[in-house]
N, C-alpha and C. Protein backbone atom coordinates (compact mmCIF):
# COMPACT_ATOMS: atom_id res chain seq x y z
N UNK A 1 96.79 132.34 120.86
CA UNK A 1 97.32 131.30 119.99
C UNK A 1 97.63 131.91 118.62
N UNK A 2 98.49 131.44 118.14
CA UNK A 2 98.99 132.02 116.95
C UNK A 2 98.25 131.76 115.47
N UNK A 3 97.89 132.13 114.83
CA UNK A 3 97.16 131.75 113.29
C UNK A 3 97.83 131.07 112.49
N UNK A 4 97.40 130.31 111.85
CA UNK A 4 98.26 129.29 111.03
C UNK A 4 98.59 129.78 110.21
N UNK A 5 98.59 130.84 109.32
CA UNK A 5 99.10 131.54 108.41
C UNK A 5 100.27 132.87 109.17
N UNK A 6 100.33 132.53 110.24
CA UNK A 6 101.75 133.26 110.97
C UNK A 6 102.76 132.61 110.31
N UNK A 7 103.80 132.85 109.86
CA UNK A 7 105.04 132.47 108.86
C UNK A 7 105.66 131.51 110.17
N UNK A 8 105.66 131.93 111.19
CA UNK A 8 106.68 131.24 112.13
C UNK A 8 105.85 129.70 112.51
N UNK A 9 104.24 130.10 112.41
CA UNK A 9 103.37 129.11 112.77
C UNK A 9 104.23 127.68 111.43
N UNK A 10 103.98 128.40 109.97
CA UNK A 10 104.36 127.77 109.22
C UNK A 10 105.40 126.90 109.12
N UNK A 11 106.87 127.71 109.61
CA UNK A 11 107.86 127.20 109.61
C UNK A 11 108.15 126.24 110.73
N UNK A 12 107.47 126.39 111.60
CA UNK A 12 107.23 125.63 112.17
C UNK A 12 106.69 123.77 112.40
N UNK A 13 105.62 124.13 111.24
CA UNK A 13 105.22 122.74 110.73
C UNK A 13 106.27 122.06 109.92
N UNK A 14 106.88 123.09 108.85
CA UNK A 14 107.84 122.25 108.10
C UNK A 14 108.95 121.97 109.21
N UNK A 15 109.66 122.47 110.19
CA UNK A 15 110.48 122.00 111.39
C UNK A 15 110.10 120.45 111.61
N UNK A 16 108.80 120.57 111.88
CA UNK A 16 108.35 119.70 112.94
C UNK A 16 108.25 118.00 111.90
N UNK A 17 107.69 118.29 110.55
CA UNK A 17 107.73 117.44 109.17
C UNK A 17 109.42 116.72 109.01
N UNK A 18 110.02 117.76 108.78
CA UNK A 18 111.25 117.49 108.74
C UNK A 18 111.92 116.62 109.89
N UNK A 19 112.06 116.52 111.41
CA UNK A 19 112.43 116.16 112.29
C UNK A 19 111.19 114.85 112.29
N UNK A 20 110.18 114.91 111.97
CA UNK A 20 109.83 113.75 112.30
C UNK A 20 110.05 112.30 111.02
N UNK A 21 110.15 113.14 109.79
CA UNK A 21 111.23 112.26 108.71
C UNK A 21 112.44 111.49 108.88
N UNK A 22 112.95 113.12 109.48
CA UNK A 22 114.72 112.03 109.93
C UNK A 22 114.74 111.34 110.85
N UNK A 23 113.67 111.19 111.66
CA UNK A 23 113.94 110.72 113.13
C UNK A 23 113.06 109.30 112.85
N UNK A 24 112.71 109.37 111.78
CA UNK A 24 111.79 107.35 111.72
C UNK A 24 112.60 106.87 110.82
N UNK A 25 113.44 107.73 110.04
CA UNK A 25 114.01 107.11 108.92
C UNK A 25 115.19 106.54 108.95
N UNK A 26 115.79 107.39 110.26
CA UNK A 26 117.71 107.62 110.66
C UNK A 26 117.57 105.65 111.08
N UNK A 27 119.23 105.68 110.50
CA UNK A 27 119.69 103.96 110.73
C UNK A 27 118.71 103.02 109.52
N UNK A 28 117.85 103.31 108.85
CA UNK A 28 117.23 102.67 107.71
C UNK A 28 117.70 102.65 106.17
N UNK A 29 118.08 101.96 105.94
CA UNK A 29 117.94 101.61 104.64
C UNK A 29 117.05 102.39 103.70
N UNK A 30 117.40 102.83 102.58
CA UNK A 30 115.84 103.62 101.74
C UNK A 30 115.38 102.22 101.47
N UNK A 31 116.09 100.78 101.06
CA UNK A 31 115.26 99.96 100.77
C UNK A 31 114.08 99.64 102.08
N UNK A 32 114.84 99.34 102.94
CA UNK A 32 113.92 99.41 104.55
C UNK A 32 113.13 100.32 104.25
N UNK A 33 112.90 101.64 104.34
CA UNK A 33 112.19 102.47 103.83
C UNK A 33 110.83 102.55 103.24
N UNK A 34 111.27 101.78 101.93
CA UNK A 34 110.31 101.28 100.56
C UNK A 34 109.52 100.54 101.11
N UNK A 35 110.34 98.99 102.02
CA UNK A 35 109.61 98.25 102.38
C UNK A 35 108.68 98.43 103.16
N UNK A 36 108.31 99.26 104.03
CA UNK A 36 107.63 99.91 105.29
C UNK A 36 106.32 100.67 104.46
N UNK A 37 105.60 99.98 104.17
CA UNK A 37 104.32 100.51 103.87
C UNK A 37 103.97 102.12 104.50
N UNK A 38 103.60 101.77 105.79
CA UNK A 38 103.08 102.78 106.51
C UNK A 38 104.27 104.18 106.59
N UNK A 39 105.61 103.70 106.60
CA UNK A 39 106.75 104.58 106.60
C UNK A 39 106.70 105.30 105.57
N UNK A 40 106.92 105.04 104.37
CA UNK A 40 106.63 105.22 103.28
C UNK A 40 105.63 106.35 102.41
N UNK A 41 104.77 105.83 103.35
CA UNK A 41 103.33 106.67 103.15
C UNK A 41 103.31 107.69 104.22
N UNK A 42 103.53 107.93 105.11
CA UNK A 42 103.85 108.92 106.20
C UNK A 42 104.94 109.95 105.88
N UNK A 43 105.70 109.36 105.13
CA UNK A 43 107.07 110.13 104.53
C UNK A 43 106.26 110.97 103.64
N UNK A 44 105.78 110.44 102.56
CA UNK A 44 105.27 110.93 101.73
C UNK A 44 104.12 111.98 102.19
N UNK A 45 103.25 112.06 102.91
CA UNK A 45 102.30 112.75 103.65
C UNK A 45 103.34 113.89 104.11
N UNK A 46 104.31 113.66 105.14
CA UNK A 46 105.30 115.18 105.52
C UNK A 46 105.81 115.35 104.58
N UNK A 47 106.17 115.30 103.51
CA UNK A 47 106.54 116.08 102.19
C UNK A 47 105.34 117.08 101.53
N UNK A 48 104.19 116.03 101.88
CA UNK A 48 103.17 117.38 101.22
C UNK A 48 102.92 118.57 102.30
N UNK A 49 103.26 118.41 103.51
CA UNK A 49 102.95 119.52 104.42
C UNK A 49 104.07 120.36 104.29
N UNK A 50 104.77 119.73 104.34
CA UNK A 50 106.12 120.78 103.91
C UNK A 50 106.30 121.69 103.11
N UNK A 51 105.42 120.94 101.92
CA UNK A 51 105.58 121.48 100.37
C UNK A 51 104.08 122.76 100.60
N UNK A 52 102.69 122.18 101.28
CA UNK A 52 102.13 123.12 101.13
C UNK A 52 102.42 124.46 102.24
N UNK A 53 102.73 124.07 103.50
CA UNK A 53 103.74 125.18 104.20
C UNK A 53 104.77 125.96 103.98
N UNK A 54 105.49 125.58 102.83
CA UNK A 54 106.78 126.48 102.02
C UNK A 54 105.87 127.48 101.24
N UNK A 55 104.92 126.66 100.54
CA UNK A 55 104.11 127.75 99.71
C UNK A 55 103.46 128.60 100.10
N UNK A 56 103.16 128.64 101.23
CA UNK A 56 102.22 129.88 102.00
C UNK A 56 103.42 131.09 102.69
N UNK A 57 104.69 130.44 103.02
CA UNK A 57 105.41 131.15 103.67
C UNK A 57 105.32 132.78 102.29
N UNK A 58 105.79 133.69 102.75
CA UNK A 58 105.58 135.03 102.33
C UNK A 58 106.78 135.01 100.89
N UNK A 59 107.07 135.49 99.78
CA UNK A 59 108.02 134.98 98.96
C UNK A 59 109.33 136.12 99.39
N UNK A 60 109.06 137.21 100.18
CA UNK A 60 110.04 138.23 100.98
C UNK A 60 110.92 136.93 101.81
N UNK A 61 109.86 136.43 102.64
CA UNK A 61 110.90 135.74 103.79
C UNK A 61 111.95 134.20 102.63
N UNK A 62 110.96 133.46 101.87
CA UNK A 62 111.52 132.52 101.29
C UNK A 62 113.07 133.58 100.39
N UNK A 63 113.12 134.27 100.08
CA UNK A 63 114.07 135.08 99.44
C UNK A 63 115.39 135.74 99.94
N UNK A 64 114.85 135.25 101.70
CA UNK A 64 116.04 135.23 102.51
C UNK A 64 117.28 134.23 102.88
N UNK A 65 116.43 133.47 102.14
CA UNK A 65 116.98 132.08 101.93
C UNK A 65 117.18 130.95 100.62
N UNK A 66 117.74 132.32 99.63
CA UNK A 66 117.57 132.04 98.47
C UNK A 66 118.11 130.77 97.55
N UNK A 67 119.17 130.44 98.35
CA UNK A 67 119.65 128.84 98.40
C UNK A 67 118.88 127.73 97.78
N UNK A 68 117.70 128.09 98.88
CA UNK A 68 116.83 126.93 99.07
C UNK A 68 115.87 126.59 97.77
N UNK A 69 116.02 125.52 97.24
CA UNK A 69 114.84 125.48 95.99
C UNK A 69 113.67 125.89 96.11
N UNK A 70 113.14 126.59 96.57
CA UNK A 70 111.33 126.93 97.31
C UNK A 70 110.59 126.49 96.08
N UNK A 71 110.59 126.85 94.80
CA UNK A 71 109.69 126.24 93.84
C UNK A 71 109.20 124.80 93.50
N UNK A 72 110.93 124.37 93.79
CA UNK A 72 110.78 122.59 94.00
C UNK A 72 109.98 121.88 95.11
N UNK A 73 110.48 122.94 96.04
CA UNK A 73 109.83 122.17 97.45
C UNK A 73 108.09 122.36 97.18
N UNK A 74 107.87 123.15 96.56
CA UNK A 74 106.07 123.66 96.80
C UNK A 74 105.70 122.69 95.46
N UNK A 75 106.16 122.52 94.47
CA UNK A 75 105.93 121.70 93.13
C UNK A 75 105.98 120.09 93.80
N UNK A 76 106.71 119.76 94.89
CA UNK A 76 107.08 118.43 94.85
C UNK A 76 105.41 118.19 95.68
N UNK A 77 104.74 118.90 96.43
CA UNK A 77 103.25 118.53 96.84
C UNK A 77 102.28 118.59 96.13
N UNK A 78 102.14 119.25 95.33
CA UNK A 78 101.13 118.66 93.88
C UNK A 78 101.32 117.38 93.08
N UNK A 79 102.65 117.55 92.81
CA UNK A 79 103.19 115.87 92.46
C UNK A 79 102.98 114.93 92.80
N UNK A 80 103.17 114.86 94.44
CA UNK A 80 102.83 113.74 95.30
C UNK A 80 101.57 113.47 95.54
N UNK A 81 100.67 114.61 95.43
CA UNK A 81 99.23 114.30 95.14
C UNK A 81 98.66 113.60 93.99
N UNK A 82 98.88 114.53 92.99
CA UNK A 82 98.44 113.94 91.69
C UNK A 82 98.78 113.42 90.52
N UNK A 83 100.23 113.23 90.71
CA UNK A 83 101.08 112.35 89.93
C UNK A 83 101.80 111.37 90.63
N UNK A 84 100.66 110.71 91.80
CA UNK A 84 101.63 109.84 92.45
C UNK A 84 102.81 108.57 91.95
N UNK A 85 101.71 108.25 90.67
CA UNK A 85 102.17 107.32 90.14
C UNK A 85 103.41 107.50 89.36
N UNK A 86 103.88 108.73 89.01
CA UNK A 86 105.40 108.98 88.43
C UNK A 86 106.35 109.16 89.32
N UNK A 87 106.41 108.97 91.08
CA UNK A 87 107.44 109.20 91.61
C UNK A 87 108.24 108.05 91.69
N UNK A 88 109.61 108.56 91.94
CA UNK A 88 110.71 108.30 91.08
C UNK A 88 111.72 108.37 92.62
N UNK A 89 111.94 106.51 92.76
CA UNK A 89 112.50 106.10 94.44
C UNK A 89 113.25 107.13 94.01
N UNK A 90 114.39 106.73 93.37
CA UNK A 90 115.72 108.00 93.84
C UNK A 90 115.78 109.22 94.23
N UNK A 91 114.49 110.09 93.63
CA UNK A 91 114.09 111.29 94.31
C UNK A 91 113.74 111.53 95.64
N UNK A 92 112.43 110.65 95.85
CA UNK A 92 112.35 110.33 97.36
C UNK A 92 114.03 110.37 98.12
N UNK A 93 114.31 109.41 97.60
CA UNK A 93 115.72 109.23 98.18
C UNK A 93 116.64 109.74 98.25
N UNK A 94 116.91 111.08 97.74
CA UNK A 94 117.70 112.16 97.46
C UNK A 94 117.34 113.45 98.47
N UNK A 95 116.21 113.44 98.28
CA UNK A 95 115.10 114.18 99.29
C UNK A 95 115.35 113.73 100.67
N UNK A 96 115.56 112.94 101.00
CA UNK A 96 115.77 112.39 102.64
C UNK A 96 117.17 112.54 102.66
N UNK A 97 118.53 111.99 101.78
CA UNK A 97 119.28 112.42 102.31
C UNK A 97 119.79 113.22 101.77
N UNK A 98 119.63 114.15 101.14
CA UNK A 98 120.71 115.12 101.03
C UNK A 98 118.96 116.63 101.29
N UNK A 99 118.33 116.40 100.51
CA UNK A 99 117.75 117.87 100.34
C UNK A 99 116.82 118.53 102.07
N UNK A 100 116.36 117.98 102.68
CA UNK A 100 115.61 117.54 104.02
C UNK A 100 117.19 118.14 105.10
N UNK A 101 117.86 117.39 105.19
CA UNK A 101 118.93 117.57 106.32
C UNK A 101 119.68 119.16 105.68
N UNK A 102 119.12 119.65 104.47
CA UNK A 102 120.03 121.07 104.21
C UNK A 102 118.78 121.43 104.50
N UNK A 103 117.87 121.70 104.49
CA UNK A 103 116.65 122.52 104.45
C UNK A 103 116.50 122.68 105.98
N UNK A 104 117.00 122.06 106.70
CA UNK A 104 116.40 121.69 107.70
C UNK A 104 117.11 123.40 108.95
N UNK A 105 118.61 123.73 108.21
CA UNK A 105 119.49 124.91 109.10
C UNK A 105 118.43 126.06 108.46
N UNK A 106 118.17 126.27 107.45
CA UNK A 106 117.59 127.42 107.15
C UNK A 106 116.51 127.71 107.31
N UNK A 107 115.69 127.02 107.91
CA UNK A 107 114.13 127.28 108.69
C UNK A 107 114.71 127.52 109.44
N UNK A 108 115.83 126.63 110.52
CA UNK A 108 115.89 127.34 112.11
C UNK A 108 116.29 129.08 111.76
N UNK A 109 117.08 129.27 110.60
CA UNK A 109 117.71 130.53 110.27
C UNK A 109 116.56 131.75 110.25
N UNK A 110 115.56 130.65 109.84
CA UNK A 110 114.51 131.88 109.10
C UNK A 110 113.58 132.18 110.62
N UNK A 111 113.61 131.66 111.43
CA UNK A 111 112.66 131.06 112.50
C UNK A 111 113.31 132.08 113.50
N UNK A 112 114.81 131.89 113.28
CA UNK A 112 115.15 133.09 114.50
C UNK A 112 115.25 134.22 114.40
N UNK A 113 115.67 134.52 112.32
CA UNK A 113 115.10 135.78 112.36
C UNK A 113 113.66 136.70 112.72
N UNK A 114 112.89 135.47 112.81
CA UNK A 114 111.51 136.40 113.29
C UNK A 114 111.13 136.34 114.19
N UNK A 115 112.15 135.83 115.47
CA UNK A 115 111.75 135.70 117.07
C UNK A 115 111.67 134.40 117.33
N UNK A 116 111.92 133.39 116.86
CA UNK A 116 111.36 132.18 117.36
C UNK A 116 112.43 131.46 117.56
């Protein structure tokens, strides 16, 4: 079995975070969204796995994919922890559709460069 600190193990979780975001969220409304207690809060939960799984990834491999905001993505799970109270819908909401569905080609990118 693979160690969770295997990069692919990693990228993996954020894969799996990501696909399970778009896939409760797709056909919803962000207001639908908001309204959904449990949705909401689940969303928010795969953002912090994401965010603490980007941060462990190696900063060689994140650099292959230099595009990608990696600082934002690892900053936005401390936030959501401990500044819950300053998040800001439109971000959330920006984050689902636009930043999530781009993030989403360059893990598979990064994933096949290392065999997976």
């Amino acid at each position: 079995m693979s160690s969770a600190k295997d990069p692919r193990v990693r990228l993996g979780h954020i894969l799996e975070n990501i696909d399970g975001i778009l896939a409760h969220t797709e056909g919803l409304t962000f207001d639908a969204i908001l309204a959904d207690f449990l949705l909401i809060r689940a969303t928010e939960r795969a953002l912090q796995i994401i965010s603490e799984a980007a941060k462990e990834l190696p900063a060689e491999l994140r650099d292959q994919e230099a595009t990608v905001p990696w600082q934002k993505i690892i900053s936005l799970g401390n936030f959501l922890r401990h500044e819950y109270y300053r998040i800001n819908e439109s971000d959330i909401q920006s984050i689902l559709d636009v930043h999530l569905p781009a993030l989403r080609p360059a893990v598979l990118r990064m994933m096949e460069r290392l065999g997976e």
